[in-house]
Protein backbone atom coordinates (compact mmCIF):
# COMPACT_ATOMS: atom_id res chain seq x y z
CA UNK A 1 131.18 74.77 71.24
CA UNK A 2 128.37 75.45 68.39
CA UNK A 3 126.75 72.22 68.73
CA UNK A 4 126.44 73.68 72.68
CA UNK A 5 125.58 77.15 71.56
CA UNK A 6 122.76 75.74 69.64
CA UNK A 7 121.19 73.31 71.98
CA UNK A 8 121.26 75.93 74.39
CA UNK A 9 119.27 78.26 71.66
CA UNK A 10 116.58 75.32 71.12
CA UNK A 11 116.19 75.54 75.36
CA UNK A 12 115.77 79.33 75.10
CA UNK A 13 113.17 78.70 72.10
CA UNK A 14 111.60 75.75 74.33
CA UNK A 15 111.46 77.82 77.14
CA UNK A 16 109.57 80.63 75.31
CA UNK A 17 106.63 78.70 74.39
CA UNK A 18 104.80 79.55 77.24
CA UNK A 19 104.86 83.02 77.17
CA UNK A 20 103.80 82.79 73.33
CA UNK A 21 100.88 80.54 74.97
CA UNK A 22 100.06 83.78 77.29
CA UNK A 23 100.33 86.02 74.38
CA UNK A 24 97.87 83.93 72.33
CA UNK A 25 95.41 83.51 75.44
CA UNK A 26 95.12 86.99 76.45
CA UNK A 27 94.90 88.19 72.68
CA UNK A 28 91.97 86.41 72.08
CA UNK A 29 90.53 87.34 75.44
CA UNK A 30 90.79 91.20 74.52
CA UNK A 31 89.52 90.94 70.87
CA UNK A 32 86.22 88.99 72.03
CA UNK A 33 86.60 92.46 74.79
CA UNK A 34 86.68 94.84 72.50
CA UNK A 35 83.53 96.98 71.67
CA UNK A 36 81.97 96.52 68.35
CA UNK A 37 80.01 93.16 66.77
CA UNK A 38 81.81 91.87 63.67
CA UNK A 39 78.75 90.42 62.35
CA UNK A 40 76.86 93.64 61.95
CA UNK A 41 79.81 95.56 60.55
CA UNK A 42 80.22 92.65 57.44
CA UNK A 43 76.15 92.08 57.44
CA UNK A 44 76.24 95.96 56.89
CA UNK A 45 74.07 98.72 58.32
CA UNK A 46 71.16 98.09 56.91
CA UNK A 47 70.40 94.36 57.82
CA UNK A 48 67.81 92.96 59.75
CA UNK A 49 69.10 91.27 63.91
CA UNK A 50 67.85 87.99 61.81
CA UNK A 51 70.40 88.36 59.07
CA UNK A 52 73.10 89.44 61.72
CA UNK A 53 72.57 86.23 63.80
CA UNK A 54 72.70 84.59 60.49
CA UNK A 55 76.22 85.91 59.85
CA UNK A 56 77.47 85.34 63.33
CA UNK A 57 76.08 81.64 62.71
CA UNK A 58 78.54 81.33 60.10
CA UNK A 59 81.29 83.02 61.73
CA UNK A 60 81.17 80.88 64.49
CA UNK A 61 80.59 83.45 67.06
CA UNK A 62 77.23 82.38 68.03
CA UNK A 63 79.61 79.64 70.26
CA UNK A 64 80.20 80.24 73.68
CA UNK A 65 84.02 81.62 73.91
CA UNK A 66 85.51 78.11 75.33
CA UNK A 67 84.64 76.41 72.13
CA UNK A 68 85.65 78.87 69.83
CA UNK A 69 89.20 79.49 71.59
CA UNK A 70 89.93 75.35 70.98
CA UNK A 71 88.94 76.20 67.74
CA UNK A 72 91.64 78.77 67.33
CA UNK A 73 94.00 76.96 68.85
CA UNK A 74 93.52 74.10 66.55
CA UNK A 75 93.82 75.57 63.86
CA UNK A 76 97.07 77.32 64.77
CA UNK A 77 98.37 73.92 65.67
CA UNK A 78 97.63 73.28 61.81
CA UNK A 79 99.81 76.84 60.87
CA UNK A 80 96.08 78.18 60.22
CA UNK A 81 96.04 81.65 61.38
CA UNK A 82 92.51 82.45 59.93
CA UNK A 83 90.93 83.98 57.51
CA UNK A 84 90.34 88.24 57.43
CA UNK A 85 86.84 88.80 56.95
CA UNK A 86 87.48 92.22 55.14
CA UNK A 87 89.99 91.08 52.60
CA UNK A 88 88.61 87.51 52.22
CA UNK A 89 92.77 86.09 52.62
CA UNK A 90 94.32 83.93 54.54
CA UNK A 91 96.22 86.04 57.41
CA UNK A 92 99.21 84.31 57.46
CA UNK A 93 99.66 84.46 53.84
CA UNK A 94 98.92 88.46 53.87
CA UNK A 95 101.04 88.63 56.96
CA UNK A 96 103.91 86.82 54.85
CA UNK A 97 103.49 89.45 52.04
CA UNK A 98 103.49 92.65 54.26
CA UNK A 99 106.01 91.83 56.53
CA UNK A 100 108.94 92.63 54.39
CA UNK A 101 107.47 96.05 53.69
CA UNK A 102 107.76 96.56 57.41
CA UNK A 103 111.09 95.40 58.08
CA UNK A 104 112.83 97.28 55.11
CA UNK A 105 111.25 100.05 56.98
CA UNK A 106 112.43 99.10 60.84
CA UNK A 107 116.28 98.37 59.52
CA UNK A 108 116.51 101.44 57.52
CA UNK A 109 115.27 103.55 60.17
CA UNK A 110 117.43 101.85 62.94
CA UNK A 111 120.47 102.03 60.86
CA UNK A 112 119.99 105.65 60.37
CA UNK A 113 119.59 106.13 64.24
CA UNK A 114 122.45 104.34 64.79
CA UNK A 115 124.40 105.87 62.25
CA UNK A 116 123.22 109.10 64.42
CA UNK A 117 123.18 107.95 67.40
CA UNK A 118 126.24 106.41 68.48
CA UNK A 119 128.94 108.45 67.61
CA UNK A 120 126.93 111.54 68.83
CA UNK A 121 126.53 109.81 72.44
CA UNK A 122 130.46 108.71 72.45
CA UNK A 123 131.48 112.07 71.48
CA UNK A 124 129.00 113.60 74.70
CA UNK A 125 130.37 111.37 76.72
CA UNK A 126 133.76 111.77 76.12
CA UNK A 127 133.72 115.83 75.97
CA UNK A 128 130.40 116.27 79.26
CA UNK A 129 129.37 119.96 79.31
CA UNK A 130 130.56 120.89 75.78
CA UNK A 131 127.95 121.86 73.05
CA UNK A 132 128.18 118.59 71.66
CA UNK A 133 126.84 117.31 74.66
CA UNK A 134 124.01 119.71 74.46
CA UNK A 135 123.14 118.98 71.23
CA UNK A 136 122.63 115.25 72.58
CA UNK A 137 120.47 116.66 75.22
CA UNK A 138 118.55 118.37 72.57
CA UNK A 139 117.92 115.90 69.88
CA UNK A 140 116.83 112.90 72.49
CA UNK A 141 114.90 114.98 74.22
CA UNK A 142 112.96 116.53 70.85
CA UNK A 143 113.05 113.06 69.61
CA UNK A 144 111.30 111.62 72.29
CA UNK A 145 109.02 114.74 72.60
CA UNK A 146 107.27 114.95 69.05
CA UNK A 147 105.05 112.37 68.39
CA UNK A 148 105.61 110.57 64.87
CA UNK A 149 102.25 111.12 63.56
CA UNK A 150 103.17 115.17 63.94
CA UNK A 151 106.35 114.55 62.78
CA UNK A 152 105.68 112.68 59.62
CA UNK A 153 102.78 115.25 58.83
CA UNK A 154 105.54 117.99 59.29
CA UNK A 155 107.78 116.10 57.03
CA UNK A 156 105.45 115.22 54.24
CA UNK A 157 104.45 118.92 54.16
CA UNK A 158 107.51 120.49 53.95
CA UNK A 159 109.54 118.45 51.61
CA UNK A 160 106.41 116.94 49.61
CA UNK A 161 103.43 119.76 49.75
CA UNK A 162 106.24 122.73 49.78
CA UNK A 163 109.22 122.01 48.36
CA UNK A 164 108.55 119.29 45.82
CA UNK A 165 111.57 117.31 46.98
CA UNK A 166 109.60 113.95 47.97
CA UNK A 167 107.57 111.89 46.03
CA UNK A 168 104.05 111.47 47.24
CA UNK A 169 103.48 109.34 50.65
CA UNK A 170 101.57 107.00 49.00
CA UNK A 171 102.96 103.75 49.59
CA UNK A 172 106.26 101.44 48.92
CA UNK A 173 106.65 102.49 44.98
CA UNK A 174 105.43 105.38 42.43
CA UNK A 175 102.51 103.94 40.60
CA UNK A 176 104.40 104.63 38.01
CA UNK A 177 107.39 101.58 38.59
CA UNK A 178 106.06 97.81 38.66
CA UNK A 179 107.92 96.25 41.77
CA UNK A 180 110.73 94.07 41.67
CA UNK A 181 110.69 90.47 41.46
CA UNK A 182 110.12 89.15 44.86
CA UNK A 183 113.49 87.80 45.76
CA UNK A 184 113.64 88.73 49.78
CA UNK A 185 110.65 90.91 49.56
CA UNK A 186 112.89 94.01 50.33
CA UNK A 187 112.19 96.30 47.26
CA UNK A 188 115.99 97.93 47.86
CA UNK A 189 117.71 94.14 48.10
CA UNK A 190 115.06 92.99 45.44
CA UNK A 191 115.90 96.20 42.91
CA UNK A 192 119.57 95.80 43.30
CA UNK A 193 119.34 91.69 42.08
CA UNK A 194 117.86 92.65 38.98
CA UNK A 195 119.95 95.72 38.76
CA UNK A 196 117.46 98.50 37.95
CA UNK A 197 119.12 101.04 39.60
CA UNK A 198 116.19 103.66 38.30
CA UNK A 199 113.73 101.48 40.04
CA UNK A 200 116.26 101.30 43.05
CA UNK A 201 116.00 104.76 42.89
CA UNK A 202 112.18 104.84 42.86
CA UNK A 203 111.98 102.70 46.12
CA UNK A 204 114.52 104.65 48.18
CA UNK A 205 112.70 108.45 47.49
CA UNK A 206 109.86 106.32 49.04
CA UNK A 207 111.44 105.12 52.12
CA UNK A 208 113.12 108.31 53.07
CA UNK A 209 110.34 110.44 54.91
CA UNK A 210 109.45 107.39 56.87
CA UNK A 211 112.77 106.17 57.72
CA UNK A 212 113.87 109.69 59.09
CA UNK A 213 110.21 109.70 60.71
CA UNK A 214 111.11 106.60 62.57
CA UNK A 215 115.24 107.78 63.42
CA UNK A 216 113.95 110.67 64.82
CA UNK A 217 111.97 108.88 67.04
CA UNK A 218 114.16 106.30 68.37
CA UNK A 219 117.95 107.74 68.44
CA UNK A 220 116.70 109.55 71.50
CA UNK A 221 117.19 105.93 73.39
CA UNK A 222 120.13 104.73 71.89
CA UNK A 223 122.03 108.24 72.45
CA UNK A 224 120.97 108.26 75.99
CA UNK A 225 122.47 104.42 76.23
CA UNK A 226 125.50 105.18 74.64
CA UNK A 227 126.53 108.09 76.45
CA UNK A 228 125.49 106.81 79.92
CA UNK A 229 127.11 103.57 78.96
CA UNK A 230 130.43 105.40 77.97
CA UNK A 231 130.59 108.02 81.14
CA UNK A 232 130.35 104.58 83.20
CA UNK A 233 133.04 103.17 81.19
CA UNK A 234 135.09 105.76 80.80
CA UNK A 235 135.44 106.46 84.89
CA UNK A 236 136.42 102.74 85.76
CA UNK A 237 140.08 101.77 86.58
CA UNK A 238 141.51 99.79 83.21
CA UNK A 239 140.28 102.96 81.57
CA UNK A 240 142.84 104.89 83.39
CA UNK A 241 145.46 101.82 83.74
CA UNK A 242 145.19 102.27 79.69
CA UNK A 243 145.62 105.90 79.46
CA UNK A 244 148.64 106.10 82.00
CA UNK A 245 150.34 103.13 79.59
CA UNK A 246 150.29 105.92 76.79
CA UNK A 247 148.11 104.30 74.54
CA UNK A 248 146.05 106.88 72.23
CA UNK A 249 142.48 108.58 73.04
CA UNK A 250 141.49 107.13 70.23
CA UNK A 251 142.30 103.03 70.96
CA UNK A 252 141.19 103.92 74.64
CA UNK A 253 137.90 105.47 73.56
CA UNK A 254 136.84 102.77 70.62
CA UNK A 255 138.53 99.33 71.31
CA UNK A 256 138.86 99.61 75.40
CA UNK A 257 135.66 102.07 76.21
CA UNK A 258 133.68 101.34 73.07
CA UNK A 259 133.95 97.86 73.19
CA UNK A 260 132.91 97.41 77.16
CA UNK A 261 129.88 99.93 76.80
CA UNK A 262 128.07 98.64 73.86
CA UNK A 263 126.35 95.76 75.84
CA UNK A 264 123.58 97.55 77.21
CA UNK A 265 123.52 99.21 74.23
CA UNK A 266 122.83 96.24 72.17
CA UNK A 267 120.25 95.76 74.74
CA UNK A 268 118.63 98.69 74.16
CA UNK A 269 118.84 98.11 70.42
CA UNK A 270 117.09 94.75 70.98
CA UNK A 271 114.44 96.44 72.71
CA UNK A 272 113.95 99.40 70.39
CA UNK A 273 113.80 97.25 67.18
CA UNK A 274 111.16 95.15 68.68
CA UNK A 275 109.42 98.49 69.28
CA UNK A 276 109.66 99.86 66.49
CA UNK A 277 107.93 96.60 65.05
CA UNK A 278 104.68 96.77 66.68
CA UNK A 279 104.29 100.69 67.13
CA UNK A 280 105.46 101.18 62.97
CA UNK A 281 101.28 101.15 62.30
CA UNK A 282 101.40 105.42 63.06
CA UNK A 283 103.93 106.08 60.73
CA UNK A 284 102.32 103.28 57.96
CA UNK A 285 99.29 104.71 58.28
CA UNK A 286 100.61 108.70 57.56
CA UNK A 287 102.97 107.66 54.57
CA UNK A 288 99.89 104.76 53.48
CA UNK A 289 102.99 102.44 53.66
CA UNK A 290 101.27 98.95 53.30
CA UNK A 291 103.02 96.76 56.11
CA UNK A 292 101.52 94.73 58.80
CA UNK A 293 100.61 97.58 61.39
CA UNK A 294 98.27 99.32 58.99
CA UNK A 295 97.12 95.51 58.32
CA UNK A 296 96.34 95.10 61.80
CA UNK A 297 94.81 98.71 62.59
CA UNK A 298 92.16 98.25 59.72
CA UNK A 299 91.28 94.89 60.77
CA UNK A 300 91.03 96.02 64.30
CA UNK A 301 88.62 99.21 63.42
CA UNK A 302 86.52 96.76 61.44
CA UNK A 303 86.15 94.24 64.09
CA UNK A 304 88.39 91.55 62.19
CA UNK A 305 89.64 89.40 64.72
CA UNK A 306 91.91 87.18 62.47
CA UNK A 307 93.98 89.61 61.41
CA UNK A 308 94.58 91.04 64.87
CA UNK A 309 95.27 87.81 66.47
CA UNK A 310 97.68 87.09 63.58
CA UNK A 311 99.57 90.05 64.34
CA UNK A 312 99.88 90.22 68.19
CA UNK A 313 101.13 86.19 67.62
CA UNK A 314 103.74 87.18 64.86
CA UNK A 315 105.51 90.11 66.67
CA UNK A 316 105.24 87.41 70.13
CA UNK A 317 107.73 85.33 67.43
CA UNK A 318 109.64 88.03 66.38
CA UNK A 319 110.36 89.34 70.05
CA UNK A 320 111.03 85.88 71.03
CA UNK A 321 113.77 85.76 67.98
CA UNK A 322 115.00 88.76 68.83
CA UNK A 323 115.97 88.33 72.38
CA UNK A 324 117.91 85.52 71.23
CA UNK A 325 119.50 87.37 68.54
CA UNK A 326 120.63 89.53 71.57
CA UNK A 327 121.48 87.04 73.48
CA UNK A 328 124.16 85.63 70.56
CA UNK A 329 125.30 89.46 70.28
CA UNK A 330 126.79 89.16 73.50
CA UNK A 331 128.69 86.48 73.12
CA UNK A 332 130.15 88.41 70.52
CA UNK A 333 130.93 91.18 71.82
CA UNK A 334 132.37 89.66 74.87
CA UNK A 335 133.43 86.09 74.55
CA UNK A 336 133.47 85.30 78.56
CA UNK A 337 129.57 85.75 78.19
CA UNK A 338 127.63 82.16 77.30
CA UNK A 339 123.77 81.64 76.64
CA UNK A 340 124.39 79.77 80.06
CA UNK A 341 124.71 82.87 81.99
């Protein structure tokens, strides 16, 4: 049974490499698109067209576009994703360094949503028209309304400017704290290993503006999911076969109804993590939170195609890993499901 689970896995991987192919292709397309010469932004604004063909000599982007995509590719083949131009690092080693900043960010923030979000759209589905149920209607629909940049400013004012209750949004950790040896690269996880609960502290005052910044924004979905998932559930026939037995509301509602509903809510989890992944660069780049979206929006206003190219590939990985991790969810949650289906 595993050893079938898991060559069936390696297909799905297999079977993802050309869409990762696609991804790579029309990512280097657009950033060759894109307005804006990279060789007169580094050779700076006050250099001569002979020192900016000079610079785009040794960038190699004096070569028609054939040549240079081979190029890339070969050096991805090698696990070379580049080097950025405006930090003078290899991308896949600063990619490697941020991208724990960014997840500790994306699993807070969904846990909180989902700590919000699912007993709020059970309890509106199993009680339609009450004031619970408008309050559901109220908090997707404002969550989905406010953009996160305005809600993040809002936030940052109020509990930070105002009230005093926030640290500054300045990053992961107060200047103040060293971080934490690097164990998973998760400063909460990391803090806790070493035990410095003051420094464990330290990190979660950071992450708290940011995290609720990113629940507010994304419970909207999974509350809408739930709730729609549960009315379904709730109206079919071993629903009422189980309430006429005499069993309780509350076994009906969380091990019959519960149980049945959640798989297209784990879809819709799948989908909003993977989300919240590439579009976390707005709420980075309000709190200065130094993961790989603000990585790849100040290599993409400076022309650094590295970076960019890095980026785009390594969510394209992450998505691909993540539909799988879906995919073993639902076996999961329902055993009569296989990766075969």
């Amino acid at each position: 049974m595993a050893e079938g689970t898991v060559s069936v896995a390696l297909r799905r991987l297999l079977a993802a490499l050309p869409n990762l192919a696609g991804v790579i292709v029309i990512t280097f397309v657009l950033t060759r698109a894109l307005p804006g010469d990279p060789a007169a932004y580094f050779a700076g604004g006050a250099a001569t067209q002979e020192a900016v063909n000079q610079v785009r000599q040794q960038l190699g982007l004096d070569r028609p576009l054939p040549e240079q995509f081979l190029r890339y590719v070969a050096a991805l083949a090698r696990g070379d994703f580049g080097t950025s131009l405006t930090t003078g690092q290899p991308v896949l080693q600063e990619l490697v360094a941020r991208l724990p900043a960014s997840i500790e960010l994306v699993l807070l923030a969904l846990t909180l949503a989902c700590a919000i979000a699912l007993p709020l759209g059970v309890m509106a589905a199993t009680r339609p028209g009450s004031w619970i149920d408008q309050l559901c209607r109220v908090v997707t629909t404002a969550g989905v309304s406010l953009p996160t940049f305005f809600t993040g400013l809002v936030l940052s004012y109020v509990f930070y400017f105002l009230l005093g209750w926030a640290p500054a949004p300045l990053g992961r950790l107060d200047p103040v704290f060293s971080p934490p040896p690097q164990v998973s690269g998760l400063y909460l996880i990391d803090a806790l290993l070493v035990g410095d609960l003051p420094l464990w502290w330290a990190c979660f005052k950071q992450l708290v503006l940011p995290t609720v910044t990113m629940a507010l924004f994304v419970l909207a979905p999974i509350a809408r999911m739930t709730r729609a998932s549960m009315l379904q559930v709730l109206s079919s026939d071993f629903i009422r076969t189980a309430r006429a037995s005499g069993l309780s509301a509350t076994t009906v509602r969380v091990r019959y109804a519960l149980r049945n509903a959640l798989l297209p809510v784990v879809t819709t989890l799948g989908m909003v993590f993977g989300f919240m992944l590439g579009s976390s660069v707005i709420i980075e780049k309000v709190f200065g939170w130094p993961g790989v979206g603000s990585y790849a929006i100040d290599a993409l206003t400076a022309s650094d195609y590295a970076p960019v190219q890095g980026f785009v590939l390594a969510m394209g990985v992450l998505f691909v890993l993540l539909n799988l991790g879906v995919d073993l969810l639902y076996t999961l949650i329902d055993p009569r499901i296989t990766l075969d289906n």
